[in-house]
Protein backbone atom coordinates (compact mmCIF):
# COMPACT_ATOMS: atom_id res chain seq x y z
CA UNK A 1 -1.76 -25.45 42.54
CA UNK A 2 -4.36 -27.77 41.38
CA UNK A 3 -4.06 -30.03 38.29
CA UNK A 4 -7.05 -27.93 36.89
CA UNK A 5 -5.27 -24.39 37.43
CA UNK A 6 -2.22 -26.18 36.35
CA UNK A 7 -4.10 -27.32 32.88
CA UNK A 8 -5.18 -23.81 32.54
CA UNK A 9 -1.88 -21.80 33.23
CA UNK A 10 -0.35 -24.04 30.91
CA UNK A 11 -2.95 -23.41 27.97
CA UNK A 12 -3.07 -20.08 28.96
CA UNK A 13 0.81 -19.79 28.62
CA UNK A 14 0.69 -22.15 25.00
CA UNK A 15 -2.31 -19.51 23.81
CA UNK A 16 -0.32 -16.58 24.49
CA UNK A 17 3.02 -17.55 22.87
CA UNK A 18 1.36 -18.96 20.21
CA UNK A 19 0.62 -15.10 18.52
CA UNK A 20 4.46 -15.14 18.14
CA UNK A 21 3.68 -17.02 15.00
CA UNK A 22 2.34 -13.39 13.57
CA UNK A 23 6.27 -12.87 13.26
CA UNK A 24 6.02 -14.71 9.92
CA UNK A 25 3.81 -12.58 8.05
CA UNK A 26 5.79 -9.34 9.34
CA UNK A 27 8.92 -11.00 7.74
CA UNK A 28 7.73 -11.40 4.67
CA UNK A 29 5.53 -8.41 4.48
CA UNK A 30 9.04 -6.92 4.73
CA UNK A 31 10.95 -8.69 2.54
CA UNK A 32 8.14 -8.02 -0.23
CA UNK A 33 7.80 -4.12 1.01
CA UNK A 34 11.82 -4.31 -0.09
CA UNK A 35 10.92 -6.08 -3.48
CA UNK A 36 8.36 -3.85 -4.52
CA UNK A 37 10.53 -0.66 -3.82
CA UNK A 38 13.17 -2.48 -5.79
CA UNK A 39 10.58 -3.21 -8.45
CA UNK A 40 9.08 -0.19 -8.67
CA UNK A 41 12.64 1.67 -9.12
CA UNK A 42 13.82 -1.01 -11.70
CA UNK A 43 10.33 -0.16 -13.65
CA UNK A 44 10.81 3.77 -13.47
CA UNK A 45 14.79 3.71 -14.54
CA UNK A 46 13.87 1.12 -17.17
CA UNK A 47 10.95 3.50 -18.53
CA UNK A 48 13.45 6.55 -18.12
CA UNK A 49 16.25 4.66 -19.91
CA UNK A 50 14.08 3.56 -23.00
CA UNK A 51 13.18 7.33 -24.09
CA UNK A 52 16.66 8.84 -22.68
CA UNK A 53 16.18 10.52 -26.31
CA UNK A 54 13.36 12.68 -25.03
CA UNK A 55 15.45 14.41 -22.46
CA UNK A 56 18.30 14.86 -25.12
CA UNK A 57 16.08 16.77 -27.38
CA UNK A 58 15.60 14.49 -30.19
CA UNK A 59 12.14 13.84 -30.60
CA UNK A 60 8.83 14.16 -28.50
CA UNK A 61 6.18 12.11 -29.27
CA UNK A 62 2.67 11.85 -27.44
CA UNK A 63 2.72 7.94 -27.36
CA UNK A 64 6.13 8.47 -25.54
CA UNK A 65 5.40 10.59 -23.40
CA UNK A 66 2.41 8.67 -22.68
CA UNK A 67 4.70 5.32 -21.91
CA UNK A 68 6.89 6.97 -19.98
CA UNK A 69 3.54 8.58 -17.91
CA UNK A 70 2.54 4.67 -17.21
CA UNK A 71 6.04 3.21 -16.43
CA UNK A 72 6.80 6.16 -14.10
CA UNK A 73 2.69 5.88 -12.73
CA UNK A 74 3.32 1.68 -12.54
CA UNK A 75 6.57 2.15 -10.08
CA UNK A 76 4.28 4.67 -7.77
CA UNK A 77 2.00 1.88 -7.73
CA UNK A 78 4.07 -0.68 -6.80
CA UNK A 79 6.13 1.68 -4.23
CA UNK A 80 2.21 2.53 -2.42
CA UNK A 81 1.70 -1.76 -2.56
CA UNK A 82 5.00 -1.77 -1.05
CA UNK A 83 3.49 0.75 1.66
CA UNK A 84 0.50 -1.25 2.09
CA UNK A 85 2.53 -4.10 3.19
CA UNK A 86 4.79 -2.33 5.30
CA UNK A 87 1.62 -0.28 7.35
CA UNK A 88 0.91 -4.11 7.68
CA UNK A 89 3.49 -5.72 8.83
CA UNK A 90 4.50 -2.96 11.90
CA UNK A 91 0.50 -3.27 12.67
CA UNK A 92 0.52 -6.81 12.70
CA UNK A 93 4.00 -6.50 15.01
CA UNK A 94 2.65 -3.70 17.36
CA UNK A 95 -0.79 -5.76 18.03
CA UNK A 96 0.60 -9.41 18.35
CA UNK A 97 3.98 -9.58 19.06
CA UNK A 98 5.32 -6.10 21.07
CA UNK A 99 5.41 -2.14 20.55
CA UNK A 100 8.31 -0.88 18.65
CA UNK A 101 9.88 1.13 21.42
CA UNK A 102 12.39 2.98 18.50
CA UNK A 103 9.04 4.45 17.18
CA UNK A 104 7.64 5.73 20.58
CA UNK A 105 10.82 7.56 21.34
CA UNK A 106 10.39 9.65 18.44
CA UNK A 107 8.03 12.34 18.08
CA UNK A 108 8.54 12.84 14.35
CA UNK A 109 7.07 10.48 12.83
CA UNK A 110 3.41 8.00 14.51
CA UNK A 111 2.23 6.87 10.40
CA UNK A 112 3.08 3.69 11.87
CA UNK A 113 1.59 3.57 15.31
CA UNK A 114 -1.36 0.92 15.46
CA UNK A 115 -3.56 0.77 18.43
CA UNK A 116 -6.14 -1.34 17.24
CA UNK A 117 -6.87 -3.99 14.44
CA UNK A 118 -9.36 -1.27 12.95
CA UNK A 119 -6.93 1.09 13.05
CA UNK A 120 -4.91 -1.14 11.31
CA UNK A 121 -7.56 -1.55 8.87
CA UNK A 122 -8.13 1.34 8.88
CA UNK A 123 -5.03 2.66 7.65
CA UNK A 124 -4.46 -0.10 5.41
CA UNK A 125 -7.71 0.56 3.61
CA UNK A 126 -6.94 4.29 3.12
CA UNK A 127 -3.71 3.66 1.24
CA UNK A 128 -5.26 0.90 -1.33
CA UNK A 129 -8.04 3.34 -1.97
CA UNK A 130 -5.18 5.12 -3.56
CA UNK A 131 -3.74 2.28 -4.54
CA UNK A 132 -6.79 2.04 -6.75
CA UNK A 133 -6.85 5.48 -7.73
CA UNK A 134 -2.93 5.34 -9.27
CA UNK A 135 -3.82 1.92 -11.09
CA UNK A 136 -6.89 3.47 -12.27
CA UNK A 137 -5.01 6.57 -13.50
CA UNK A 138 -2.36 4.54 -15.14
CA UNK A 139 -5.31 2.54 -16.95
CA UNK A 140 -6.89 5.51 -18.16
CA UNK A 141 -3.95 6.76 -19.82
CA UNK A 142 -4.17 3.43 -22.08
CA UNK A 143 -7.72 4.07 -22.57
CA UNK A 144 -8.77 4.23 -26.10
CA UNK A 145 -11.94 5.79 -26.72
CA UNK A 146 -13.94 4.84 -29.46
CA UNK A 147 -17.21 6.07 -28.47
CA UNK A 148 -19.37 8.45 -26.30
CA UNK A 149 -20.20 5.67 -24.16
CA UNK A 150 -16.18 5.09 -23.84
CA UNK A 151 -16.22 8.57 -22.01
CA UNK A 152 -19.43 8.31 -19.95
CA UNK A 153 -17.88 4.74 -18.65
CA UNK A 154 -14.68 6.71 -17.54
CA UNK A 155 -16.63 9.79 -15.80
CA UNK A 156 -19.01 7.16 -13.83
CA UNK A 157 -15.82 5.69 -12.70
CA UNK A 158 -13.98 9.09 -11.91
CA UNK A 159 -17.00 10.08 -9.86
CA UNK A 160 -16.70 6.65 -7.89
CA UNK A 161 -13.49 6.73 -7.09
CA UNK A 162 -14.10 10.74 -5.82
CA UNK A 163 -16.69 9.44 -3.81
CA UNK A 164 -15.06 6.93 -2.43
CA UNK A 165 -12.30 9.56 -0.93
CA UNK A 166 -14.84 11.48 0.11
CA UNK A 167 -16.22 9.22 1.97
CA UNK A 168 -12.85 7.80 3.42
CA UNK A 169 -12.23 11.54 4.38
CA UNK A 170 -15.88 12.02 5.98
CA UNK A 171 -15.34 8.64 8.03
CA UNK A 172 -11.98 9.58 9.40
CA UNK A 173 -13.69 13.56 10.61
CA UNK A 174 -16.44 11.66 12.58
């Protein structure tokens, strides 16, 4: 071997362990998919605990109802974040470090199988979309509307957002 194919293998060798590194953001794309499901509970039984009363029979109030709508909407949220992060963290694994051989054995379940970095995107991009939507649901239940320009602002937006899954469903068809 010459010292220039030497140079090279070794360079070659350093380039290719070097996307072990991606390991890092798969751990802690993990260990935050595990704090936002923990979050995201802790923010639905904290919600649920406040107005226990409601389910007892005492009272039932709109404005209740409509906090426990956003505490119960705010831990979806998080949980889809938390979903986010995980779709990102086995892509990131599958396309740097090695296929996950547990989840090729199994027929059941592929949500998780990345091929590509645009597939990763991809997939990614699909599930903030509703990321979006949820946060923009939970918003909307805060809304107070003062004015007919209050509700033309909101329909504008609801017919952005529907376009935008339209168009996320038309792109995935072709």
């Amino acid at each position: 071997m010459t010292p220039k194919e030497k140079l090279e293998h070794i360079v070659e060798t350093s380039l290719w362990t070097v996307r072990f590194l991606a390991i890092v953001p798969v751990i802690f794309g993990i260990i935050s998919v595990f704090s936002l499901f923990i979050l995201g509970s802790l923010e639905i039984l904290t919600v649920l605990g406040e107005y226990q009363n409601i389910f007892i029979g005492n009272k039932l109030s709109s404005d209740a109802v409509n906090k426990i709508m956003s505490g119960v909407i705010g831990g979806i949220d998080l949980y889809l974040i938390g979903i986010v992060l995980m779709i990102f963290s086995f892509g990131v694994y599958e396309l740097f470090i090695s296929k996950i051989d547990v989840a090729r054995e199994s027929d059941e379940l592929n949500i998780l199988e990345v091929r590509s970095l645009d597939q990763l995107k991809d997939k990614i991009l699909k599930v903030i979309v509703v990321v979006l939507v949820v946060s923009f649901f939970k918003r909307v239940m805060e809304i107070d509307v003062k004015s007919v320009t209050d509700i033309l602002y909101l329909a504008v937006a609801i017919l952005l957002i529907s376009a935008s899954g339209y168009l996320l469903r038309s792109s995935h068809e072709s």
